[in-house]
N, C-alpha and C. Protein backbone atom coordinates (compact mmCIF):
# COMPACT_ATOMS: atom_id res chain seq x y z
N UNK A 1 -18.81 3.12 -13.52
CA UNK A 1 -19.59 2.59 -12.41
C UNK A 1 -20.53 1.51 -12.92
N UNK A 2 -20.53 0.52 -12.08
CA UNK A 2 -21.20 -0.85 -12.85
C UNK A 2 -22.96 -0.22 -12.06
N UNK A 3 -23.96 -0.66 -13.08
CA UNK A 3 -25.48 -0.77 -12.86
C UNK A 3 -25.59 -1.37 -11.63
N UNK A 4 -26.84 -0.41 -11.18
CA UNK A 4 -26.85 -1.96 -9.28
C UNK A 4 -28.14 -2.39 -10.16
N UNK A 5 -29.22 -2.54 -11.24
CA UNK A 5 -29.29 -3.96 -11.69
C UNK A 5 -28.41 -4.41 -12.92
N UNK A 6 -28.45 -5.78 -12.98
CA UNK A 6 -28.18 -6.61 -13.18
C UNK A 6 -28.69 -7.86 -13.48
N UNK A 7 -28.02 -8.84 -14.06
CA UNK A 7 -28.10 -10.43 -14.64
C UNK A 7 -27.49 -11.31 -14.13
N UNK A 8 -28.02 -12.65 -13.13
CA UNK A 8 -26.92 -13.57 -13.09
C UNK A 8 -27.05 -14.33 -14.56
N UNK A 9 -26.47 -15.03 -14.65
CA UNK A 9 -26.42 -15.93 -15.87
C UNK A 9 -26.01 -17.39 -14.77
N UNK A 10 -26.64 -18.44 -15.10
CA UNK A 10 -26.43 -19.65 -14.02
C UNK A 10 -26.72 -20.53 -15.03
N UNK A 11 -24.88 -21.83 -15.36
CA UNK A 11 -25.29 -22.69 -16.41
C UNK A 11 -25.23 -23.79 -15.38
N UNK A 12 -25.48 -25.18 -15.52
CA UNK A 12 -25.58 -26.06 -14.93
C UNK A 12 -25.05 -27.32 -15.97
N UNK A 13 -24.05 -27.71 -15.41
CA UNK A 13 -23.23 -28.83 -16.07
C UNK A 13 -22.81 -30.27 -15.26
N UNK A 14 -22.01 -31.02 -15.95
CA UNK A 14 -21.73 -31.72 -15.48
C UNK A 14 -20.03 -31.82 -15.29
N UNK A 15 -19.52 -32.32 -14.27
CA UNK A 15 -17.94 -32.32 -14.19
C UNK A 15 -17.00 -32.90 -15.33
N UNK A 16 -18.15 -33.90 -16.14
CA UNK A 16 -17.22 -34.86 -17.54
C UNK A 16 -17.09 -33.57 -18.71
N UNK A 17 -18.04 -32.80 -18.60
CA UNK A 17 -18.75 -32.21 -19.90
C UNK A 17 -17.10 -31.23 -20.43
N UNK A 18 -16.86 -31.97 -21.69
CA UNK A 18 -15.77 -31.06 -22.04
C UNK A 18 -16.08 -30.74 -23.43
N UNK A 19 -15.12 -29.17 -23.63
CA UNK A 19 -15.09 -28.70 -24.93
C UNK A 19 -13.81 -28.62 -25.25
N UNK A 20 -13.19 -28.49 -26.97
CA UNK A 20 -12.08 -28.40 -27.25
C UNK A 20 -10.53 -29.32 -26.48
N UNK A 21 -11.29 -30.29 -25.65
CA UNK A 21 -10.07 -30.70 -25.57
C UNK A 21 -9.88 -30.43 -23.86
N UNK A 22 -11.04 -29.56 -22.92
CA UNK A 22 -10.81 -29.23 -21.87
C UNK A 22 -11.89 -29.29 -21.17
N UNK A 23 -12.08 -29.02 -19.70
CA UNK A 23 -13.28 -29.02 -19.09
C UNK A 23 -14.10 -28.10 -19.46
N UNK A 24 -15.48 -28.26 -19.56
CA UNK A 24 -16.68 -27.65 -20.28
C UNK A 24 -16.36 -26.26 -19.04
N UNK A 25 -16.28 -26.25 -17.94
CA UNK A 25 -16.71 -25.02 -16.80
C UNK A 25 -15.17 -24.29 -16.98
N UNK A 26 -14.23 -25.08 -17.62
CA UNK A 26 -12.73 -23.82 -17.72
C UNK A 26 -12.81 -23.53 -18.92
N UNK A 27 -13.55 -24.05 -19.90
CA UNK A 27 -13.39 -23.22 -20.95
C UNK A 27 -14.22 -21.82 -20.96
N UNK A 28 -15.37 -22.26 -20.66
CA UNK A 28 -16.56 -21.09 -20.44
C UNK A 28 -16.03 -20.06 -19.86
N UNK A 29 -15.27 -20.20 -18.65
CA UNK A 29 -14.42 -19.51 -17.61
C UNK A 29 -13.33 -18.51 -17.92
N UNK A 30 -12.38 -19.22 -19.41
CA UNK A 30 -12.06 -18.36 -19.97
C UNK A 30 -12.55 -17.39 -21.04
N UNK A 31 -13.84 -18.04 -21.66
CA UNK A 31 -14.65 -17.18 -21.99
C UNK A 31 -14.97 -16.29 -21.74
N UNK A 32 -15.55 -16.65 -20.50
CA UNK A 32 -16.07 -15.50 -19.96
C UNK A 32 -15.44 -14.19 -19.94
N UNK A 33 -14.18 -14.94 -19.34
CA UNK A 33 -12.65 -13.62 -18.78
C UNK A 33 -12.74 -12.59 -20.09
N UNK A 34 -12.16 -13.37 -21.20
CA UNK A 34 -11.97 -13.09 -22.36
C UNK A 34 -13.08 -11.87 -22.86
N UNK A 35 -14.26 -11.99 -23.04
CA UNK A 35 -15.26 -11.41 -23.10
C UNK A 35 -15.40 -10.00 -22.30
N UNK A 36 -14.87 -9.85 -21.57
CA UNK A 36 -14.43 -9.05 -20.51
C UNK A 36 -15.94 -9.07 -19.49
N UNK A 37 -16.46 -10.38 -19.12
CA UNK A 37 -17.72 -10.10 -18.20
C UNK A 37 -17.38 -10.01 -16.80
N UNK A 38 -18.37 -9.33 -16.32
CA UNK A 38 -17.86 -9.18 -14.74
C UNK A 38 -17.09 -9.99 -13.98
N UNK A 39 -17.96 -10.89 -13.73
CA UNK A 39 -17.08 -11.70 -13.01
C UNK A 39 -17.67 -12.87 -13.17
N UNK A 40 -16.89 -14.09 -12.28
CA UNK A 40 -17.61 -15.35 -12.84
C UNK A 40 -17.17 -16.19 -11.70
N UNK A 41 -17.65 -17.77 -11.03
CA UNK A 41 -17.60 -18.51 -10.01
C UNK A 41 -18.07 -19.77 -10.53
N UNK A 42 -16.96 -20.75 -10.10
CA UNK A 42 -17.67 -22.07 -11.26
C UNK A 42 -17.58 -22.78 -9.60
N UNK A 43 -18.73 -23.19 -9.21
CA UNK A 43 -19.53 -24.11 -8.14
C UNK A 43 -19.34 -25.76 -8.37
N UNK A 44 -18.60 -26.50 -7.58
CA UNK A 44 -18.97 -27.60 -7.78
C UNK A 44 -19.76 -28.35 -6.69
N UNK A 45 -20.86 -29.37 -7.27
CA UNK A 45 -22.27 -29.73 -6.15
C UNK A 45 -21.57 -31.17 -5.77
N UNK A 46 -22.18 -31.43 -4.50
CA UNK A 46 -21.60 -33.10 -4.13
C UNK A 46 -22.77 -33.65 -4.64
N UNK A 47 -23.92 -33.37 -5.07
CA UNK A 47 -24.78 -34.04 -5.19
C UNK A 47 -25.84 -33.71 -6.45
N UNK A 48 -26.91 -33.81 -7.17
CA UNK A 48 -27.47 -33.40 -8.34
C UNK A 48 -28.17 -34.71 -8.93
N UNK A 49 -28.78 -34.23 -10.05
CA UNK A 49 -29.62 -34.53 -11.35
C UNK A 49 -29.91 -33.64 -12.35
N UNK A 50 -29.97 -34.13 -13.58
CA UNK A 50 -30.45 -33.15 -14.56
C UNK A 50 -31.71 -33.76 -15.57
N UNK A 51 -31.70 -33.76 -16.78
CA UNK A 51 -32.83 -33.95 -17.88
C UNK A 51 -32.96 -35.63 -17.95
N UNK A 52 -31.45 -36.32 -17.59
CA UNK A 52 -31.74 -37.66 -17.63
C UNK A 52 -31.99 -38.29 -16.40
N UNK A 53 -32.51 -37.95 -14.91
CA UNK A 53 -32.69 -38.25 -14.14
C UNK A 53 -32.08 -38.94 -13.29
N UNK A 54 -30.69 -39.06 -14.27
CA UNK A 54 -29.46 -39.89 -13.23
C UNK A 54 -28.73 -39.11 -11.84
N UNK A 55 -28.95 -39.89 -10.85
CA UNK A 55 -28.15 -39.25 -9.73
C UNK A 55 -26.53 -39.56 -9.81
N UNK A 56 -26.31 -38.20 -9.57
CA UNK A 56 -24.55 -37.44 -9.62
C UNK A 56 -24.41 -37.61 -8.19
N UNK A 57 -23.55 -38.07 -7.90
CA UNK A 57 -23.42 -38.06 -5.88
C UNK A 57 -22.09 -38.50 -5.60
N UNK A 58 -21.11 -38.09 -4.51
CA UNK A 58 -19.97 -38.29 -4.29
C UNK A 58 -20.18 -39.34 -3.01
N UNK A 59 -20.99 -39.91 -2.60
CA UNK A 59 -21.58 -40.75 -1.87
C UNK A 59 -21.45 -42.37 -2.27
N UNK A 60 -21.20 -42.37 -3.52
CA UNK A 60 -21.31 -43.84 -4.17
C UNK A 60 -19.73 -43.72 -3.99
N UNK A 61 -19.41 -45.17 -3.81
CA UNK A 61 -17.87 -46.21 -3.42
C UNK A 61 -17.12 -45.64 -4.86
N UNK A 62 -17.55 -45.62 -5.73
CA UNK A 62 -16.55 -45.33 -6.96
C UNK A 62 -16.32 -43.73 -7.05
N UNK A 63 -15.41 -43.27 -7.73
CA UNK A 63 -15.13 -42.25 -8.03
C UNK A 63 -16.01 -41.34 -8.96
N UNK A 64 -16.86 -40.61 -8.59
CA UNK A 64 -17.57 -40.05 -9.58
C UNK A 64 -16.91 -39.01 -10.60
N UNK A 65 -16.59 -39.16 -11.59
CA UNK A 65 -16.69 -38.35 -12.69
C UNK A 65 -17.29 -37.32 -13.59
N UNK A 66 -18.53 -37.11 -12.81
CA UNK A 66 -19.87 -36.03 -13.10
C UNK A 66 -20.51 -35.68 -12.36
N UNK A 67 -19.66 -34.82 -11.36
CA UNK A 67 -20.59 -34.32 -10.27
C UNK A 67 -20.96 -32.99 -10.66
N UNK A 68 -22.21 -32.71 -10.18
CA UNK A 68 -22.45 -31.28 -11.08
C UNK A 68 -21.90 -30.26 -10.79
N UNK A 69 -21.58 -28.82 -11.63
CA UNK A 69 -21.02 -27.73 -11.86
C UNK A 69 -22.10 -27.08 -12.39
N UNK A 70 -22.04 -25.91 -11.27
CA UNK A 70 -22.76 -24.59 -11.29
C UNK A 70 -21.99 -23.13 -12.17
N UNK A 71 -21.91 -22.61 -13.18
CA UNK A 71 -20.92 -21.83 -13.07
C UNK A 71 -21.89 -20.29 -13.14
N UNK A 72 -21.78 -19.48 -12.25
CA UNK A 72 -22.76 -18.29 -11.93
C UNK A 72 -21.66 -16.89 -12.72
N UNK A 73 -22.49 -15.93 -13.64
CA UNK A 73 -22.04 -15.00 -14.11
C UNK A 73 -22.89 -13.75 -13.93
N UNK A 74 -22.67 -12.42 -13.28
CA UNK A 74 -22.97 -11.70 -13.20
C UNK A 74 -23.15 -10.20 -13.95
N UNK A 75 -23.59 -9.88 -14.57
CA UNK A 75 -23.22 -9.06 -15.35
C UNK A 75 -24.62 -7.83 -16.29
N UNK A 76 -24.33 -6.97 -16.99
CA UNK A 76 -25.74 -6.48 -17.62
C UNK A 76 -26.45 -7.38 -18.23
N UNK A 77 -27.24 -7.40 -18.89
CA UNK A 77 -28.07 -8.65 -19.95
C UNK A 77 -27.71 -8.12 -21.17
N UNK A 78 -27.16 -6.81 -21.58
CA UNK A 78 -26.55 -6.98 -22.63
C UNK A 78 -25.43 -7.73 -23.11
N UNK A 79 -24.67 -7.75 -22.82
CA UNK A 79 -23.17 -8.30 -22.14
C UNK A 79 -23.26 -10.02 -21.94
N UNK A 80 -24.17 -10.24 -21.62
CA UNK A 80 -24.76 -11.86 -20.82
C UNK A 80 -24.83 -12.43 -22.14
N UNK A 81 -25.98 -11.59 -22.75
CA UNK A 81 -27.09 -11.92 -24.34
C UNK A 81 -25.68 -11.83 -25.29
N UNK A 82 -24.82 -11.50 -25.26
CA UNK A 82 -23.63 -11.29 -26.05
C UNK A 82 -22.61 -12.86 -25.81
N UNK A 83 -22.34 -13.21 -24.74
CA UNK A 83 -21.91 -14.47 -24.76
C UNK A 83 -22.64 -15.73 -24.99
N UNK A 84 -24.06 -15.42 -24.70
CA UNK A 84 -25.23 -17.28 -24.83
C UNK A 84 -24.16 -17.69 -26.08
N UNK A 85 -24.43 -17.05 -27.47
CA UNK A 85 -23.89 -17.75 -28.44
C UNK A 85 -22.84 -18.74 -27.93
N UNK A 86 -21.85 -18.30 -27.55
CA UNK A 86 -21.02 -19.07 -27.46
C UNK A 86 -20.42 -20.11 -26.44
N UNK A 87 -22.04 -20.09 -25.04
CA UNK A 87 -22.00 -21.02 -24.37
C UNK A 87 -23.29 -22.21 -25.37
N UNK A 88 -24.06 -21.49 -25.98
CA UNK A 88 -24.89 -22.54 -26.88
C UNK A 88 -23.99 -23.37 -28.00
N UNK A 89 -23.05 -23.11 -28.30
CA UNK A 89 -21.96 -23.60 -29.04
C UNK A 89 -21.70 -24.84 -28.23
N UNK A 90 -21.34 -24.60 -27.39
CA UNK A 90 -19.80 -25.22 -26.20
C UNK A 90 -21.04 -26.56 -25.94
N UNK A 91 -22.11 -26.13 -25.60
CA UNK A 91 -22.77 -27.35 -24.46
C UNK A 91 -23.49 -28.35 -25.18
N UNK A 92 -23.41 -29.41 -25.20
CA UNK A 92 -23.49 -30.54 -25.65
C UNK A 92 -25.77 -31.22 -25.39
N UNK A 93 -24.91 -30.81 -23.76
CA UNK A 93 -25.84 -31.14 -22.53
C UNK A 93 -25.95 -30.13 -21.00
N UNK A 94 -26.86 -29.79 -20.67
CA UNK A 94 -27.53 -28.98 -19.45
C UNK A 94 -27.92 -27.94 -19.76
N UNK A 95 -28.03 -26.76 -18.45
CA UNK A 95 -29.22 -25.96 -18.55
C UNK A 95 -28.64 -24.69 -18.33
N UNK A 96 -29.37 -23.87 -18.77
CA UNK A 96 -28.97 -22.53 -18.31
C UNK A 96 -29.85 -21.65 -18.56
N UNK A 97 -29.80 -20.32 -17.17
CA UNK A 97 -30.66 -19.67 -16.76
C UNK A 97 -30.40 -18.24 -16.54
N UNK A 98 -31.07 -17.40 -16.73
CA UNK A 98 -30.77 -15.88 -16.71
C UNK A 98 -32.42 -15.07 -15.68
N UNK A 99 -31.63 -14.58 -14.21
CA UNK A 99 -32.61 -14.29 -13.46
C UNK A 99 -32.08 -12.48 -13.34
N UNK A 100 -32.92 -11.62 -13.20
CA UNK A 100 -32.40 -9.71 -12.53
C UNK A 100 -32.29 -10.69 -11.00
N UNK A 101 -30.75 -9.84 -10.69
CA UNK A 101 -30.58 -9.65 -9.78
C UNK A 101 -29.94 -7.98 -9.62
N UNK A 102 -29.87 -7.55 -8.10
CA UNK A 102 -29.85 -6.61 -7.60
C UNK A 102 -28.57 -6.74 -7.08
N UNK A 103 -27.45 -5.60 -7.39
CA UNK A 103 -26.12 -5.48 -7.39
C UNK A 103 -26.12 -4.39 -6.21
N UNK A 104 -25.88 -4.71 -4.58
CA UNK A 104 -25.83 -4.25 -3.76
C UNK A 104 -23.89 -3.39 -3.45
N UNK A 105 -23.13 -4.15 -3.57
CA UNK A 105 -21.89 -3.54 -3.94
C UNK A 105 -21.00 -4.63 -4.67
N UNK A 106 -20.20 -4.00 -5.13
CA UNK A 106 -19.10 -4.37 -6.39
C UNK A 106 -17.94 -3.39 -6.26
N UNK A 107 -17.09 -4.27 -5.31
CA UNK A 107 -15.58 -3.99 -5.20
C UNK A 107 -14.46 -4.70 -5.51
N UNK A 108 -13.71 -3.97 -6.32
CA UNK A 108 -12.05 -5.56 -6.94
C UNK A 108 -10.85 -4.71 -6.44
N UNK A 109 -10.16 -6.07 -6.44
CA UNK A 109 -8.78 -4.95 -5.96
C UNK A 109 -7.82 -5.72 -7.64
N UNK A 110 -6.69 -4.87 -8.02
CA UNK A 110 -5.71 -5.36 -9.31
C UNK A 110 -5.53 -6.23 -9.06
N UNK A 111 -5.38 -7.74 -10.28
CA UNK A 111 -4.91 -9.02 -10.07
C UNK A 111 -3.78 -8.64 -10.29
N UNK A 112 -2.69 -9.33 -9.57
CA UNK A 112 -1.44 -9.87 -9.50
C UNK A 112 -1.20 -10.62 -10.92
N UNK A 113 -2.33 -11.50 -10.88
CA UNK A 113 -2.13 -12.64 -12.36
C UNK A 113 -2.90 -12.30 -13.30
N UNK A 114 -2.42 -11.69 -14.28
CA UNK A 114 -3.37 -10.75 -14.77
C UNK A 114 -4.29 -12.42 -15.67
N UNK A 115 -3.23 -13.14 -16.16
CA UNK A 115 -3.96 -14.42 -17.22
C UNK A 115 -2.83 -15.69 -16.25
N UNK A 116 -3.19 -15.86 -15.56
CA UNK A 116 -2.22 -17.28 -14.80
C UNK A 116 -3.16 -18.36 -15.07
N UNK A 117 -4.53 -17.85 -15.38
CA UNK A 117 -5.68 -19.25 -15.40
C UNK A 117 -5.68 -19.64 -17.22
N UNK A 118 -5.10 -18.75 -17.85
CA UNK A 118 -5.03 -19.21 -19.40
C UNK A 118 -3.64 -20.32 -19.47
């Protein structure tokens, strides 16, 4: 039975930001999986800023290439404190945040795909 508290873990990236060869929010993603953490949701924003004050916006005539990515992880803070390492590895650039949240219910049904996203 999972704890009703809990950790989100919330990194904040950009859509260019890559590691190894791949997008910074699918690698983490399989990280995450890998790691066996609860669960995980990678957010993408139409709009943003970060440390360099440049506006990210899908609003400008050109194609933006860095619109920001939220990717939210839920999980104990033991478990959380067990992966930073290896999102402090990965990130080049942005932010990330660890707030208690309150785990009201937590239901999964069997994936079909158990690894279709690797």
């Amino acid at each position: 039975m999972f704890p009703k508290q809990g950790h989100l873990l919330r990194i904040f990236i950009g859509e260019s930001n890559r590691h190894e060869g791949v997008p910074l929010h699918e690698w983490i993603l399989r990280h995450a999986r890998r790691q066996g953490l609860a669960g995980a949701t990678v957010l993408r924003g139409m709009s943003g800023f970060g440390a360099s004050s440049r506006l990210h916006t899908t609003k400008f005539l050109r194609l933006s290439a860095d619109l920001p990515i939220v990717i939210e992880i839920v999980d104990t803070i033991e478990n959380i404190e067990a992966f930073l390492p290896e999102i402090d590895s990965a990130m080049t650039d942005g932010m990330v945040t660890i707030e208690k949240v309150q785990i009201l219910v937590l239901r999964g049904r069997p994936s079909e795909d158990d690894d279709s996203a690797d």
